[in-house]
PDB file of N, CA and C in Angstrom:
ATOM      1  N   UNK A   1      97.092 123.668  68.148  1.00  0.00           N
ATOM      2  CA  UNK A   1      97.127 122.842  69.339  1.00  0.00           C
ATOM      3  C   UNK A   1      98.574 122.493  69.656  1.00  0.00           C
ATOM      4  N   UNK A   2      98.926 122.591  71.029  1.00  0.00           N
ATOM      5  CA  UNK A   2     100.098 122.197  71.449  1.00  0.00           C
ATOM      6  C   UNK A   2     100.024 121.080  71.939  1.00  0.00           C
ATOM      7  N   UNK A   3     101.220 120.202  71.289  1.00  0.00           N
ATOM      8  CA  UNK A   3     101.184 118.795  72.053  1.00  0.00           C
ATOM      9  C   UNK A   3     103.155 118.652  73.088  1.00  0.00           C
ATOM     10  N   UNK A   4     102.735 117.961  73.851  1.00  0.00           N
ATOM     11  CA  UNK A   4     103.650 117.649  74.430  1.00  0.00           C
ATOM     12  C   UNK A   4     104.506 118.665  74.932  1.00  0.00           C
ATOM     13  N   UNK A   5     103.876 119.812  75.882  1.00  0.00           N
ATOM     14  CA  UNK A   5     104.969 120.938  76.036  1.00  0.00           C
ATOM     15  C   UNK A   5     105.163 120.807  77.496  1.00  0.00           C
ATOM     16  N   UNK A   6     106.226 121.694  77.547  1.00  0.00           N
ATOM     17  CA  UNK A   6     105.851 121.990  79.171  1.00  0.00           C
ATOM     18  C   UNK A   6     105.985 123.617  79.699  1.00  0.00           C
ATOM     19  N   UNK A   7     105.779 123.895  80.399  1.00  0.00           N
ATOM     20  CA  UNK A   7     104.972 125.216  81.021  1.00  0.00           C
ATOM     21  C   UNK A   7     106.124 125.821  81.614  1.00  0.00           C
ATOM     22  N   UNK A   8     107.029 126.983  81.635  1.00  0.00           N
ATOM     23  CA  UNK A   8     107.561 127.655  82.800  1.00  0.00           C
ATOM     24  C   UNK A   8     107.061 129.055  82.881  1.00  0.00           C
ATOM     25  N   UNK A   9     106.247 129.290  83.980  1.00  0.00           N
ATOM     26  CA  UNK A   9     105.791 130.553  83.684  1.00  0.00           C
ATOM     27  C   UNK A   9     104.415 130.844  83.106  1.00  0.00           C
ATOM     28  N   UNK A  10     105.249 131.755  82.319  1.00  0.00           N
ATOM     29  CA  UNK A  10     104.441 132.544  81.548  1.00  0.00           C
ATOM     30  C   UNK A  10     104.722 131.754  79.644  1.00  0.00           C
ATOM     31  N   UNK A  11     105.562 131.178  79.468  1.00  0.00           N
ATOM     32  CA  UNK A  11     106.620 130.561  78.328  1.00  0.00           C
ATOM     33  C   UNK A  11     106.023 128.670  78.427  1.00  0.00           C
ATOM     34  N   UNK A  12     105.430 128.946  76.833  1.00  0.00           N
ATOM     35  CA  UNK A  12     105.639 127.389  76.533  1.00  0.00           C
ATOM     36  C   UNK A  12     106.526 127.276  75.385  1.00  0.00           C
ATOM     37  N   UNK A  13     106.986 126.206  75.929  1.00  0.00           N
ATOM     38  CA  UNK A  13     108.393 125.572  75.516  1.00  0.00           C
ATOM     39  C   UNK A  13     108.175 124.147  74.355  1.00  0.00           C
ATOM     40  N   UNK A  14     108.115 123.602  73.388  1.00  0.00           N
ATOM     41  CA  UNK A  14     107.773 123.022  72.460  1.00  0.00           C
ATOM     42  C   UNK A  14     108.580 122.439  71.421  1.00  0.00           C
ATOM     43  N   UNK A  15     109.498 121.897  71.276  1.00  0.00           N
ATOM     44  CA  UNK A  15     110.741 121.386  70.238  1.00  0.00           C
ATOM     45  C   UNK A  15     111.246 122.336  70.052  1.00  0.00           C
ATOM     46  N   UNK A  16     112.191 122.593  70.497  1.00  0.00           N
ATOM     47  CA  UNK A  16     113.073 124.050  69.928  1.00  0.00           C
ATOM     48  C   UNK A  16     112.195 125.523  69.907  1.00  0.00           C
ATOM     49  N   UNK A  17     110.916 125.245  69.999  1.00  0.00           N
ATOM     50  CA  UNK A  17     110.006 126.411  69.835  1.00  0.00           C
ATOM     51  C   UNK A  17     109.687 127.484  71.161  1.00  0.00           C
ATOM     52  N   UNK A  18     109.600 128.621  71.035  1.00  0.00           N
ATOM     53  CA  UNK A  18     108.683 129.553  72.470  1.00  0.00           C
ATOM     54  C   UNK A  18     107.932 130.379  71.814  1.00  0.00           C
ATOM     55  N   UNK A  19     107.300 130.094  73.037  1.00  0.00           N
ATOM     56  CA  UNK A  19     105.835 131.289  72.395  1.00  0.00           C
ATOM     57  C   UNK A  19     105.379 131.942  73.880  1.00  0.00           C
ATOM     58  N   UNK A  20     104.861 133.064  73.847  1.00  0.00           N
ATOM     59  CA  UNK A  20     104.245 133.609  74.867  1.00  0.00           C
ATOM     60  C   UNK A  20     102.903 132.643  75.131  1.00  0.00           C
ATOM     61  N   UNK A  21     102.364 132.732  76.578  1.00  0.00           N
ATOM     62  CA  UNK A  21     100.966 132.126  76.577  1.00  0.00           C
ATOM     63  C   UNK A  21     100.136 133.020  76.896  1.00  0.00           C
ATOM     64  N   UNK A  22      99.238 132.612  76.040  1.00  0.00           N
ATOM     65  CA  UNK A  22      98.253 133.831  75.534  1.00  0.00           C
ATOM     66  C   UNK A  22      97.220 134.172  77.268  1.00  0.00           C
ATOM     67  N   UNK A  23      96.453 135.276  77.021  1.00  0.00           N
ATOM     68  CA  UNK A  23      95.927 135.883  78.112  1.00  0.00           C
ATOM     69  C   UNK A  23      94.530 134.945  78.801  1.00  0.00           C
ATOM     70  N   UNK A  24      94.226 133.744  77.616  1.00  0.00           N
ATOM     71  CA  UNK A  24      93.441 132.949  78.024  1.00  0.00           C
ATOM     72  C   UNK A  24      93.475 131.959  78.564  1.00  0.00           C
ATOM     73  N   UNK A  25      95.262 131.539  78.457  1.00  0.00           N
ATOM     74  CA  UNK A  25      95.810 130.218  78.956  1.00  0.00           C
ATOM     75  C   UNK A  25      96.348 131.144  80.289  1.00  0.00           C
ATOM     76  N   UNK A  26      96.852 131.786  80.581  1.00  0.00           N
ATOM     77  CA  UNK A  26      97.125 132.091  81.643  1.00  0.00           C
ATOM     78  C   UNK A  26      95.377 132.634  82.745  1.00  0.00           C
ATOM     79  N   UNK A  27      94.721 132.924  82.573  1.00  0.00           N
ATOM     80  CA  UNK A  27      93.672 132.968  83.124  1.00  0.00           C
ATOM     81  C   UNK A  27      93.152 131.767  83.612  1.00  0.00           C
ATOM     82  N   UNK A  28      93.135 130.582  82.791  1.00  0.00           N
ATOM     83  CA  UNK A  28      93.080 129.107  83.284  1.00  0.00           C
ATOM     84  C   UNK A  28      93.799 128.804  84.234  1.00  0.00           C
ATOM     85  N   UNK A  29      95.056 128.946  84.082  1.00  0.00           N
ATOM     86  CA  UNK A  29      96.104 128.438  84.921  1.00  0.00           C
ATOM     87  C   UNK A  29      95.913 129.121  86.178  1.00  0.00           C
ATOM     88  N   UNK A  30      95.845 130.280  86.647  1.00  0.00           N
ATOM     89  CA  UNK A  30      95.257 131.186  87.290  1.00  0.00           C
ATOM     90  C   UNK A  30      93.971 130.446  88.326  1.00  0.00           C
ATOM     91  N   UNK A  31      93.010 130.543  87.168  1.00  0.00           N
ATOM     92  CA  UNK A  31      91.863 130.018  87.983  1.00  0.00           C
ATOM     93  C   UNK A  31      92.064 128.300  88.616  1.00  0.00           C
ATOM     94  N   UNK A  32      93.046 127.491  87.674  1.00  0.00           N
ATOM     95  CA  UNK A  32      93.150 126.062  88.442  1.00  0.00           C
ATOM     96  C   UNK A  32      94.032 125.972  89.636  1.00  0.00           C
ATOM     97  N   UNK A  33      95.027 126.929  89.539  1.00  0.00           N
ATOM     98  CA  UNK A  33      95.877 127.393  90.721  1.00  0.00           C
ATOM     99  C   UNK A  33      95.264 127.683  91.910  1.00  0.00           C
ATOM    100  N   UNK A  34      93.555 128.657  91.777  1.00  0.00           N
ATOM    101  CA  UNK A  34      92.985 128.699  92.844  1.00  0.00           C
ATOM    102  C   UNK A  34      92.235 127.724  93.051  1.00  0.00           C
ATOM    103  N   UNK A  35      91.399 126.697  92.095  1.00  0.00           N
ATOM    104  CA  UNK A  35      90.856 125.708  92.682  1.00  0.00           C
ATOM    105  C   UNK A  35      91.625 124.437  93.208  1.00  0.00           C
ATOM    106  N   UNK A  36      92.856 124.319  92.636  1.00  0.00           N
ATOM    107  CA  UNK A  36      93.579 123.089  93.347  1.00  0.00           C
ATOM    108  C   UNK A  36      94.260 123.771  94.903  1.00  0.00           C
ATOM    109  N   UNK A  37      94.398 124.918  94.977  1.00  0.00           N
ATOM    110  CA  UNK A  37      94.805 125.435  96.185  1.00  0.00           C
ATOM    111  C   UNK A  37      93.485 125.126  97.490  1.00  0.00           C
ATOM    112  N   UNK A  38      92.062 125.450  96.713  1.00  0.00           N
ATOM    113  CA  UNK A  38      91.610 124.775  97.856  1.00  0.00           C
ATOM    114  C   UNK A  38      91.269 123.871  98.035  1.00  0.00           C
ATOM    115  N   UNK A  39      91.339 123.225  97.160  1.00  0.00           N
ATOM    116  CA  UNK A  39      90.664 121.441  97.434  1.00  0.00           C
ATOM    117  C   UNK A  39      91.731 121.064  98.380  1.00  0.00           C
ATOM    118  N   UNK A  40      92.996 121.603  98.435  1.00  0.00           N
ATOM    119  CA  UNK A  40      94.370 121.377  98.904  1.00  0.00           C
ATOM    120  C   UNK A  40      93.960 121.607 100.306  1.00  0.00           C
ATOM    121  N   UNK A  41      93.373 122.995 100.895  1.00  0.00           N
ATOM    122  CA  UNK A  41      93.194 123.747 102.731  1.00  0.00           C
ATOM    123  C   UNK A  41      92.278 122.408 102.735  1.00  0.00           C
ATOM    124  N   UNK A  42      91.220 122.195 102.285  1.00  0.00           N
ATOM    125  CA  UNK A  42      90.306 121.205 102.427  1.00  0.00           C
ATOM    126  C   UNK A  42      91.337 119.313 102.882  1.00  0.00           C
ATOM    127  N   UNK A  43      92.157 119.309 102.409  1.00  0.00           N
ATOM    128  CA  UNK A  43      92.673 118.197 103.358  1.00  0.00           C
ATOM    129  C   UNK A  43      93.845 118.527 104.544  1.00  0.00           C
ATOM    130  N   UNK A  44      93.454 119.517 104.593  1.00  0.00           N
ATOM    131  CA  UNK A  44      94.767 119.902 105.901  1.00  0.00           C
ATOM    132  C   UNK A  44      93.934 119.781 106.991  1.00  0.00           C
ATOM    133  N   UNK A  45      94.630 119.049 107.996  1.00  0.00           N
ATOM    134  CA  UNK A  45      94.156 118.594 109.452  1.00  0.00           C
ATOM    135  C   UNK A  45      94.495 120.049 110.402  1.00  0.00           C
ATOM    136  N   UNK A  46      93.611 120.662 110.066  1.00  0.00           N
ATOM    137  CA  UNK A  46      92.878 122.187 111.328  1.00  0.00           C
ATOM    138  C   UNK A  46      93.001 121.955 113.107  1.00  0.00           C
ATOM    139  N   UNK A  47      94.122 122.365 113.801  1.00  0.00           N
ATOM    140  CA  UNK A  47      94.106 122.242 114.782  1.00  0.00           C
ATOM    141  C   UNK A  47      92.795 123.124 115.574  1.00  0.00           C
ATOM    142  N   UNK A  48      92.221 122.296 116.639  1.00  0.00           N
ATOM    143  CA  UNK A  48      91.371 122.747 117.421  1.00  0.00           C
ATOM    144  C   UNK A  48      91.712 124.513 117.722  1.00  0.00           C
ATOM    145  N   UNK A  49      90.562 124.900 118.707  1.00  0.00           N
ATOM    146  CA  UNK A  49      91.194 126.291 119.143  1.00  0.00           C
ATOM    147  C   UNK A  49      92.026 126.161 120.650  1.00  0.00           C
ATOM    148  N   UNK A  50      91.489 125.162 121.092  1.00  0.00           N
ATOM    149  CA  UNK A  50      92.199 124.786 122.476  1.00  0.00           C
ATOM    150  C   UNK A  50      94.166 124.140 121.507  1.00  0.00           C
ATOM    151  N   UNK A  51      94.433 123.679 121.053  1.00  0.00           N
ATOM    152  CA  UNK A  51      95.666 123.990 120.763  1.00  0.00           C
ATOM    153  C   UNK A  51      96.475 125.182 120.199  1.00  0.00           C
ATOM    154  N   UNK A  52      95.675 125.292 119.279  1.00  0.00           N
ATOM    155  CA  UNK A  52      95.764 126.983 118.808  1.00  0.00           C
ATOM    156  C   UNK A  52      96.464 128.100 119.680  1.00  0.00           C
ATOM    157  N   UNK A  53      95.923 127.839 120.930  1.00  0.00           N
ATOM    158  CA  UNK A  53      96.210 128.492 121.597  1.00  0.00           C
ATOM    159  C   UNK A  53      97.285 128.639 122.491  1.00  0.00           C
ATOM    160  N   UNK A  54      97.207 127.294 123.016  1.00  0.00           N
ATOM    161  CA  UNK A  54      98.144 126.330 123.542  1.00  0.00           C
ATOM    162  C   UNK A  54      99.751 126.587 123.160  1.00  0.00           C
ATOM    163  N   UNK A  55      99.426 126.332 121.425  1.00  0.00           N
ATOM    164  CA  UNK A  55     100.546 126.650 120.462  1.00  0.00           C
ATOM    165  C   UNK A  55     101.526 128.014 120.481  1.00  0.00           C
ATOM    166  N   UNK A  56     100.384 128.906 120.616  1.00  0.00           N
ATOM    167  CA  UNK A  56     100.513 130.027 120.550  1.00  0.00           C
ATOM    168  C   UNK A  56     101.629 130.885 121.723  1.00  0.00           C
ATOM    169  N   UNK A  57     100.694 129.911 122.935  1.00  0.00           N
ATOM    170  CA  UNK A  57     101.481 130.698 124.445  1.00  0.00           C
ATOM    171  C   UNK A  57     102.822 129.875 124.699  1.00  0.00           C
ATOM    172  N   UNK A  58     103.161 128.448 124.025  1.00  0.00           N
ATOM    173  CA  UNK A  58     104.191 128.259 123.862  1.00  0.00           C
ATOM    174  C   UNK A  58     105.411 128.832 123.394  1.00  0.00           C
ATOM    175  N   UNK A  59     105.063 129.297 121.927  1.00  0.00           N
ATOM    176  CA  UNK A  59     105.903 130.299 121.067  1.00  0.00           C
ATOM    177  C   UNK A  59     105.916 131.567 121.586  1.00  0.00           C
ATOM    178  N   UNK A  60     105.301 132.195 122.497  1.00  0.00           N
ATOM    179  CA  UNK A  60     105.318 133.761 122.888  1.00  0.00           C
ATOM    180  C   UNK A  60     106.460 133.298 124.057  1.00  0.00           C
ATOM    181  N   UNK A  61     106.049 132.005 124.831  1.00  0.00           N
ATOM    182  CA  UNK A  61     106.832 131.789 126.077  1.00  0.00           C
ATOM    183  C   UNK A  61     108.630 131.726 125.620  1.00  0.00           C
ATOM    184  N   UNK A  62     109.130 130.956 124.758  1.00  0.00           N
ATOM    185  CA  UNK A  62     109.844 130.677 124.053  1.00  0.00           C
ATOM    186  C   UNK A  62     110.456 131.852 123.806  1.00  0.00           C
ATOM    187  N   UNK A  63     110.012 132.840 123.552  1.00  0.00           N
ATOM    188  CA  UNK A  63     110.241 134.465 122.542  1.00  0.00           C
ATOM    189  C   UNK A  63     110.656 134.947 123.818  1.00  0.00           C
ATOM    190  N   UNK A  64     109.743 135.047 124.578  1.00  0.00           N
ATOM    191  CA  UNK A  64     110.501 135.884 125.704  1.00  0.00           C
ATOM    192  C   UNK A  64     111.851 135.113 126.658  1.00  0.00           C
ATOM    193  N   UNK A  65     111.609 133.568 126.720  1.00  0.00           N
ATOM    194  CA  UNK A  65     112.848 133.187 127.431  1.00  0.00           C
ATOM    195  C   UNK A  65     114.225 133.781 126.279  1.00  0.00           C
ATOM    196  N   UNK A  66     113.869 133.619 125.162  1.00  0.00           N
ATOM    197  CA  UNK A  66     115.459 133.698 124.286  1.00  0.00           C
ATOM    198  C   UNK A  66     115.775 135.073 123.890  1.00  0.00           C
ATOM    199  N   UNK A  67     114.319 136.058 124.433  1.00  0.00           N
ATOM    200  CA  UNK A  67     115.101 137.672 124.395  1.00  0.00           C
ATOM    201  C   UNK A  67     115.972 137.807 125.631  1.00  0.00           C
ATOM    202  N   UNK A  68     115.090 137.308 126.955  1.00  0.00           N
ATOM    203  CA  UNK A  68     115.653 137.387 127.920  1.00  0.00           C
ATOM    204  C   UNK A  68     117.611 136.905 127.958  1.00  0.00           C
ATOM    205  N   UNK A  69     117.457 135.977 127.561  1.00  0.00           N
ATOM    206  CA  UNK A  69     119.091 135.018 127.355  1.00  0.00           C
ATOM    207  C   UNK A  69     119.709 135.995 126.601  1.00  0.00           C
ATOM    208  N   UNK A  70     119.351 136.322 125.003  1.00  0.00           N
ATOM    209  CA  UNK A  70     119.754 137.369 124.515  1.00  0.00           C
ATOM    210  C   UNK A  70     120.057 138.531 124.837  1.00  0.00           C
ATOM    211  N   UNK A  71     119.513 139.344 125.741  1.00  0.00           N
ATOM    212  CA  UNK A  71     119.648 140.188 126.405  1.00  0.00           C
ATOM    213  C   UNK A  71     120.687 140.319 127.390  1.00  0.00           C
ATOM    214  N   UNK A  72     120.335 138.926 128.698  1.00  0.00           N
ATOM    215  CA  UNK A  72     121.472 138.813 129.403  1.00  0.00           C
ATOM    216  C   UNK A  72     122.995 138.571 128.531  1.00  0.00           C
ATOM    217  N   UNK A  73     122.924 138.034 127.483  1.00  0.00           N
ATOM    218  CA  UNK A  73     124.613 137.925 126.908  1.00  0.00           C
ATOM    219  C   UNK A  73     124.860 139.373 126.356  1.00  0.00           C
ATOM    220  N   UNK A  74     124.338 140.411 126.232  1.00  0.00           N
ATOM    221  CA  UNK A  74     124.268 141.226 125.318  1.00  0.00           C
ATOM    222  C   UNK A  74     124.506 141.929 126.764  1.00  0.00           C
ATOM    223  N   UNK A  75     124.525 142.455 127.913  1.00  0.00           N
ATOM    224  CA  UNK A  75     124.424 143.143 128.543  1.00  0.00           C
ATOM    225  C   UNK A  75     125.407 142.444 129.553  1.00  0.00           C
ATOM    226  N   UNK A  76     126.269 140.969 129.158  1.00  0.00           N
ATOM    227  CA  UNK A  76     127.263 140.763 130.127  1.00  0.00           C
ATOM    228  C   UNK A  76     128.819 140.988 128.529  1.00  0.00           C
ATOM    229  N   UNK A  77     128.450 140.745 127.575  1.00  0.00           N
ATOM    230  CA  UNK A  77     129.504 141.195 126.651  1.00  0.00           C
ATOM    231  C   UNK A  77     129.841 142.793 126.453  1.00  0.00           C
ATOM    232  N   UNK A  78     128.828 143.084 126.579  1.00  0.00           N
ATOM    233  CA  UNK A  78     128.844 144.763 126.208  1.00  0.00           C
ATOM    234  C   UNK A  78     129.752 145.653 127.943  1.00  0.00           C
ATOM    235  N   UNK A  79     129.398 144.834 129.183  1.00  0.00           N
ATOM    236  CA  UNK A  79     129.904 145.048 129.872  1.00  0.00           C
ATOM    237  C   UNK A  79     131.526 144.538 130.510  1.00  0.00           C
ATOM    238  N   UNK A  80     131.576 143.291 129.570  1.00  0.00           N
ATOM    239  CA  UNK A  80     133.059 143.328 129.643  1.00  0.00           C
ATOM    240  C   UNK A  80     134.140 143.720 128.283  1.00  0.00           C
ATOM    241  N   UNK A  81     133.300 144.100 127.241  1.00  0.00           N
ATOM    242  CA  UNK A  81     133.636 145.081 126.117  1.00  0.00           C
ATOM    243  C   UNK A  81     134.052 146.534 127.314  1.00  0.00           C
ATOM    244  N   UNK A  82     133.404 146.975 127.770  1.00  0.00           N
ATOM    245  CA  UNK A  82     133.534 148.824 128.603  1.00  0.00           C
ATOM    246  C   UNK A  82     134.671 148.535 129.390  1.00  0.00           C
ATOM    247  N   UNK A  83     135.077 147.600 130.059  1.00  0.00           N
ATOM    248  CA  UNK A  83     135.500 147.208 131.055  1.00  0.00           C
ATOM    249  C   UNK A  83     137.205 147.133 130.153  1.00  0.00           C
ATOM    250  N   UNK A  84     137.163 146.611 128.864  1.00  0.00           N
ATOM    251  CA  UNK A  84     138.568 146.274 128.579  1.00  0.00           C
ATOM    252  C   UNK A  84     138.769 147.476 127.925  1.00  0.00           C
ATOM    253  N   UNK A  85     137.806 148.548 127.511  1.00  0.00           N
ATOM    254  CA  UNK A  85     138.324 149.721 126.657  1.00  0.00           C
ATOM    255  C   UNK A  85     138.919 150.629 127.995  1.00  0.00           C
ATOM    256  N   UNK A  86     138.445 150.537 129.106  1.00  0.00           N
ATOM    257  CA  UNK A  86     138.839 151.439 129.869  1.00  0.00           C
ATOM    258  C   UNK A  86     140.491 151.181 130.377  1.00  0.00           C
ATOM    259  N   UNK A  87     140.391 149.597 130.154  1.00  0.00           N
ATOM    260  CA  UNK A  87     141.948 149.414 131.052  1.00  0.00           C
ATOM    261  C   UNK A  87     142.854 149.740 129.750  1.00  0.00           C
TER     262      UNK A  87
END
């Protein structure tokens, strides 16, 4: 029995001591990893689908104004880049 360790990994760590953790302690850890993960989705506040969506056409709107901007600087630098190689 291990008392007082602490966990990194795959490695318990114990007064000066390491040891691998065996294939049964990691299977635990494993399986509590997935049950505290969902008890975890289970308190997250789930936006409706009417925001969802909402959300959604915001961030696409967004994407296209800052390619657009991007674009326009990219196509007024690149044109006064041509402009100074020629003179």
């Amino acid at each position: 029995r291990i008392s007082r360790c602490r966990e990194y990994g795959g490695i318990l760590f114990q007064g000066g001591r390491v040891r691998r953790a065996g294939i049964k302690e990691m299977t635990a850890r494993i399986k509590r990893f997935f049950i505290e993960s969902r008890q975890e989705l289970r308190h997250v506040n789930w936006p409706t689908r009417r925001e969802a969506v909402r959300l959604t056409l915001i961030v696409i709107g967004m994407s296209v104004v800052l390619a657009a901007f991007l674009g326009g600087l990219d196509l007024l630098f690149s044109s006064i880049i041509k402009n100074v190689i020629v003179l």
